[in-house]
C-alpha atoms as a PDB file:
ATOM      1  CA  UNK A   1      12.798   4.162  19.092  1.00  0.00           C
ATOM      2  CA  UNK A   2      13.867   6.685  16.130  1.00  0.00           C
ATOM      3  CA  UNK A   3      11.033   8.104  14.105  1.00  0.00           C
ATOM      4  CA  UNK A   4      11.936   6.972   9.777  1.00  0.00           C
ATOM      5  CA  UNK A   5      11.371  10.149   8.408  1.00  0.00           C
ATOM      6  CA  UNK A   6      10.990   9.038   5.149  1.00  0.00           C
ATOM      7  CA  UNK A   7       7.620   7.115   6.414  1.00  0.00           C
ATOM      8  CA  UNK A   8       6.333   9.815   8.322  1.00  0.00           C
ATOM      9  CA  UNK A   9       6.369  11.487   4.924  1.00  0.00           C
ATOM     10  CA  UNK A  10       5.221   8.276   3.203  1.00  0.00           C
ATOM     11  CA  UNK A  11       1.918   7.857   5.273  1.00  0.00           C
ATOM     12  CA  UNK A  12       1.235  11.815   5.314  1.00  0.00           C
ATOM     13  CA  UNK A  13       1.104  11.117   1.283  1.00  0.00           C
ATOM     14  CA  UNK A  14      -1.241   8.539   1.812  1.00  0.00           C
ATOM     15  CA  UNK A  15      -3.660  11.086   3.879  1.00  0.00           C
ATOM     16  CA  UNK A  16      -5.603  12.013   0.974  1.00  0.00           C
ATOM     17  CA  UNK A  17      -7.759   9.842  -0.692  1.00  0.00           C
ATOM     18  CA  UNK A  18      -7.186  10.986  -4.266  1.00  0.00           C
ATOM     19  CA  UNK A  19      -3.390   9.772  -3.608  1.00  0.00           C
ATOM     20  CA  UNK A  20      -4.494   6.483  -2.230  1.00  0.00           C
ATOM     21  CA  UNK A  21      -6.917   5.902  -5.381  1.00  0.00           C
ATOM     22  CA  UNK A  22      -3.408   7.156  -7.829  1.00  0.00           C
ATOM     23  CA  UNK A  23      -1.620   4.582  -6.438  1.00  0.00           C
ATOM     24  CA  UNK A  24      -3.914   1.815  -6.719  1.00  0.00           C
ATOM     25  CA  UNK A  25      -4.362   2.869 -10.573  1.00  0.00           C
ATOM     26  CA  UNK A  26      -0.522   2.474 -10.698  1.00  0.00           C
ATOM     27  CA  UNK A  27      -0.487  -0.717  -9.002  1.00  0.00           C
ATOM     28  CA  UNK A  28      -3.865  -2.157 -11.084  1.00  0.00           C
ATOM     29  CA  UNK A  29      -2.676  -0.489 -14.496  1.00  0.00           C
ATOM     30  CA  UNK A  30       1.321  -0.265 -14.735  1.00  0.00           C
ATOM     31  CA  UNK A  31       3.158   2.924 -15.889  1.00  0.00           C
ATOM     32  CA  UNK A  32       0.908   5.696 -16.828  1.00  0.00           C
ATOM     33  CA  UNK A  33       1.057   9.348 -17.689  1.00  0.00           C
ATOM     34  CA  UNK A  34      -0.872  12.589 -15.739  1.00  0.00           C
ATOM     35  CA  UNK A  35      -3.599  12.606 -18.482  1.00  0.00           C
ATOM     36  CA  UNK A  36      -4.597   9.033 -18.187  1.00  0.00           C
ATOM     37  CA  UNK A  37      -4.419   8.539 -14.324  1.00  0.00           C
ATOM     38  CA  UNK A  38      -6.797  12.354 -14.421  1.00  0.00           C
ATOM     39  CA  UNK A  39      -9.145  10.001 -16.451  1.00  0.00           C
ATOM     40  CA  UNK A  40      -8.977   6.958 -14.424  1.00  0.00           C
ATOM     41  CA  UNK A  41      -9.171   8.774 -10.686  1.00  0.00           C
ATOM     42  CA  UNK A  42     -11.767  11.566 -12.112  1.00  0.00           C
ATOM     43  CA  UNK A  43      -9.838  14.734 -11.557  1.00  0.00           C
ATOM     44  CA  UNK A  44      -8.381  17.436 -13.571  1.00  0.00           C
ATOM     45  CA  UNK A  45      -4.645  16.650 -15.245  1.00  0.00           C
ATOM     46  CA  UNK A  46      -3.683  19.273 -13.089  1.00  0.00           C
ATOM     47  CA  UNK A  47      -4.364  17.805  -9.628  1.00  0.00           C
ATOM     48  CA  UNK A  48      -3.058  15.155 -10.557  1.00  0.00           C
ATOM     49  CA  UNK A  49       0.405  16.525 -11.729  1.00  0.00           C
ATOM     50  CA  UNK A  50       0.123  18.521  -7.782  1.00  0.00           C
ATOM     51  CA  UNK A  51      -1.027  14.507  -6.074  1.00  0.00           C
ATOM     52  CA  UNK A  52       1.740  12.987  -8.226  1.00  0.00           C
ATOM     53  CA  UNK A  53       4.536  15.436  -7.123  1.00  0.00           C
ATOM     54  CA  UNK A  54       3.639  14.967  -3.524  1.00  0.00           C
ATOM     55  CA  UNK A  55       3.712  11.292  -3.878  1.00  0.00           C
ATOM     56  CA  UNK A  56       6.913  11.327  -5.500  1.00  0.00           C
ATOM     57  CA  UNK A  57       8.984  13.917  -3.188  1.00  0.00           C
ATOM     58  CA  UNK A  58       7.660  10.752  -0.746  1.00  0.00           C
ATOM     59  CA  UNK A  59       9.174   8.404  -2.499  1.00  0.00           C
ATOM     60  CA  UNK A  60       6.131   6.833  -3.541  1.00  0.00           C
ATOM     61  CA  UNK A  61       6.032   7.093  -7.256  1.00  0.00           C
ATOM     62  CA  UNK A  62       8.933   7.251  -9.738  1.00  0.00           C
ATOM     63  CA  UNK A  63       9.279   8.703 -13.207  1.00  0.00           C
ATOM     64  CA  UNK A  64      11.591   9.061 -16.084  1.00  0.00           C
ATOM     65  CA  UNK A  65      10.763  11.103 -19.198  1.00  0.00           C
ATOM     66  CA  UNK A  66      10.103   9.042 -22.585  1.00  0.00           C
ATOM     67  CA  UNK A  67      10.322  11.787 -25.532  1.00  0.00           C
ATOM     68  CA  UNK A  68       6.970  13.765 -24.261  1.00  0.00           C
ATOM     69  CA  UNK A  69       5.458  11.041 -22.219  1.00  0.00           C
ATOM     70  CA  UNK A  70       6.459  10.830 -18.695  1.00  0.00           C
ATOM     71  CA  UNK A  71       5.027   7.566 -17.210  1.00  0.00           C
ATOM     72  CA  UNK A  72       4.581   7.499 -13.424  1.00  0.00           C
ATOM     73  CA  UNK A  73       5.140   3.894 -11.523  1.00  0.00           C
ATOM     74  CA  UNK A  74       5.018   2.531  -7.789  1.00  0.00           C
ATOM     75  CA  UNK A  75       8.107   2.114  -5.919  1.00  0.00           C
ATOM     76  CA  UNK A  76       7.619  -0.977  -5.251  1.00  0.00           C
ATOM     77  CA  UNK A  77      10.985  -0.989  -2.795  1.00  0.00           C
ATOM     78  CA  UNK A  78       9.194   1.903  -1.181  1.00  0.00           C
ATOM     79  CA  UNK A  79       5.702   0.993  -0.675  1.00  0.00           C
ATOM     80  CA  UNK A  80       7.219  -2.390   1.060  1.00  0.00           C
ATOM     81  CA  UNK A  81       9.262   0.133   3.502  1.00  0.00           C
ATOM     82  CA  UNK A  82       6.349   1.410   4.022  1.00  0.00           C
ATOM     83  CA  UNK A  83       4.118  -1.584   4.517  1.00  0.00           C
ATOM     84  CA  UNK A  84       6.813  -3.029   7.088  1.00  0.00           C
ATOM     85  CA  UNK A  85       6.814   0.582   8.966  1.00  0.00           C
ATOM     86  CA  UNK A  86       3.330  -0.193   8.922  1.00  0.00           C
ATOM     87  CA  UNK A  87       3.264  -3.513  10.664  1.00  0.00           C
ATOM     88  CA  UNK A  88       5.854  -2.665  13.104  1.00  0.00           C
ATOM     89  CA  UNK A  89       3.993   0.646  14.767  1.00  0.00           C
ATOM     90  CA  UNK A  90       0.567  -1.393  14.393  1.00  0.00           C
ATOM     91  CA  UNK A  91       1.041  -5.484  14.908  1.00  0.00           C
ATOM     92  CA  UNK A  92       1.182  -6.710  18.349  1.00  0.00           C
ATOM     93  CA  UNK A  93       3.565  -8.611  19.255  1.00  0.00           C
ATOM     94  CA  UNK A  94       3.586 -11.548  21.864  1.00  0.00           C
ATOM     95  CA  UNK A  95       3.248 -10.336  25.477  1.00  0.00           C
ATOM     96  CA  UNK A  96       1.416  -7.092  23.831  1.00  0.00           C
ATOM     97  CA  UNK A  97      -1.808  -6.389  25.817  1.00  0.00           C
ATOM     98  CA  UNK A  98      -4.530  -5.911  22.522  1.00  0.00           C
ATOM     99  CA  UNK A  99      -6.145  -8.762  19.930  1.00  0.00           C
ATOM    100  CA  UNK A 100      -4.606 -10.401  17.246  1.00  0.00           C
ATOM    101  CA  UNK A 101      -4.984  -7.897  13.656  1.00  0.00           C
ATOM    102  CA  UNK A 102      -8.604  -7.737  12.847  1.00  0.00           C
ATOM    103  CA  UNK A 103     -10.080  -8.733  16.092  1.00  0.00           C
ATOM    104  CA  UNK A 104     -10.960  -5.454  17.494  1.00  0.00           C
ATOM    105  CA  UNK A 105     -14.461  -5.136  18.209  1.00  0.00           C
ATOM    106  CA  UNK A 106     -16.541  -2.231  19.920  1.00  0.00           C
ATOM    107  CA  UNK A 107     -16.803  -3.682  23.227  1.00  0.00           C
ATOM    108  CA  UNK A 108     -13.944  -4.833  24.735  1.00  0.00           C
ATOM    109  CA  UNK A 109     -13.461  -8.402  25.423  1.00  0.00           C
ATOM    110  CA  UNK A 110     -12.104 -11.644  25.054  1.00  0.00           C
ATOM    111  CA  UNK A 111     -12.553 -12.986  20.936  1.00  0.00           C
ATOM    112  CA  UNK A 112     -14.907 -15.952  21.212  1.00  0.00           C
ATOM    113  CA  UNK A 113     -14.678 -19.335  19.110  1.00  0.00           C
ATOM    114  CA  UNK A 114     -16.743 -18.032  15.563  1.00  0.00           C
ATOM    115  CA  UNK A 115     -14.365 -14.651  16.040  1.00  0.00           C
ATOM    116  CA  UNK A 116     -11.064 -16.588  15.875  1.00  0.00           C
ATOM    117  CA  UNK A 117     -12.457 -19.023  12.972  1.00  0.00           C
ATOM    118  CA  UNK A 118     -13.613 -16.240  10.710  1.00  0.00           C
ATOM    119  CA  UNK A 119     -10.383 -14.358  11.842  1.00  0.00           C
ATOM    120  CA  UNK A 120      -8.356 -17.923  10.564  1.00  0.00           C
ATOM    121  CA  UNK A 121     -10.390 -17.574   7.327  1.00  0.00           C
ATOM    122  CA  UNK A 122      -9.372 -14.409   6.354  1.00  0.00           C
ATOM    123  CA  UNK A 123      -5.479 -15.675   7.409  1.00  0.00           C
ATOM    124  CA  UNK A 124      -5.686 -18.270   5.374  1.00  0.00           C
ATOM    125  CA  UNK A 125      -7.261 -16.004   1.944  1.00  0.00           C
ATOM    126  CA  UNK A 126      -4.304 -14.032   3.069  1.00  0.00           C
ATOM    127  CA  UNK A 127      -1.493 -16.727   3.060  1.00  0.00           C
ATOM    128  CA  UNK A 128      -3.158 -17.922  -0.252  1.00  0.00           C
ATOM    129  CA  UNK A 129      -2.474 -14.250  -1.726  1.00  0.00           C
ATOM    130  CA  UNK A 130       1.111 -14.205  -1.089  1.00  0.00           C
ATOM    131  CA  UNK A 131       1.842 -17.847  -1.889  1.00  0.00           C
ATOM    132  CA  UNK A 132       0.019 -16.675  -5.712  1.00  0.00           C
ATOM    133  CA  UNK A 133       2.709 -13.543  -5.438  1.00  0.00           C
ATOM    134  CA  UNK A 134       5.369 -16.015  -4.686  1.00  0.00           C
ATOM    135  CA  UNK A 135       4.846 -18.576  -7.583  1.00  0.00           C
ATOM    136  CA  UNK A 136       4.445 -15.063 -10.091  1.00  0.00           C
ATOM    137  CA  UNK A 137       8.022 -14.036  -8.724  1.00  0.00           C
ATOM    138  CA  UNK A 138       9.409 -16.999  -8.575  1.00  0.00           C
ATOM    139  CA  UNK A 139       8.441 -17.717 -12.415  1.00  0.00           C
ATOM    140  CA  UNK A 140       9.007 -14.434 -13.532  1.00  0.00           C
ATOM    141  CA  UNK A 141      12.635 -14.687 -12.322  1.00  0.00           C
ATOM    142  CA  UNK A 142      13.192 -18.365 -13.900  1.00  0.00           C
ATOM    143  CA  UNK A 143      12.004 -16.498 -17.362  1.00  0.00           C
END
């Protein structure tokens, strides 16, 4: 199997925790400029401008200049790539010899009854997330 590039690049972005805690303003707050995300994250305007070029030579973050403000955003297109690159070189698949996602413990062995129901409950908190992202997409596009 090929190596993406682009995600190699994408998750060596996402290796340093000021990055990680950028993008989650982004995500949380919307468009925002250097000053504000410096103020949100807790670090100088100036590591942030450094944090936000990295993240957007990954293709993580876009911008586009507004008079003297230039916003930064997600990439929403690229943080799904990402995600899916994600699952694929993670998930197992059926046939796979390791535990469903979340079910790794210290000691190996076989998940016992209480495992796989709190393991379901989390599953189901999870389904109930996307079907909420579904409705907000689905009525955003019918407006």
């Amino acid at each position: 199997m090929k190596v993406n590039d682009d995600c190699c690049d994408m998750f060596k972005a996402l290796s340093a925790k000021t990055r990680v805690r950028i993008l989650e303003a982004l995500k949380k707050k919307g468009p925002l400029g250097a000053k504000k995300i410096a103020i949100i994250v807790g670090v100088t305007p100036a590591a942030v401008s450094q944090h936000l070029k990295v993240l957007k030579q990954a293709g993580l973050v876009r911008s586009e200049r507004h008079g003297y403000r230039i916003p930064y955003h997600v990439d929403a297109d690229a943080m799904r790539s990402c995600q899916t690159r994600l699952v694929e070189v993670c998930a197992c698949g059926p046939g796979d010899s390791c535990p469903p996602p979340n079910m790794l413990v210290r000691r190996r062995r076989e998940p016992n009854l209480k495992d796989l129901e709190q393991y379901r409950k989390r599953l189901e908190k999870e389904l109930e997330a996307v079907n909420e992202r579904i409705k907000k997409l689905a009525r955003k596009k019918g407006a």
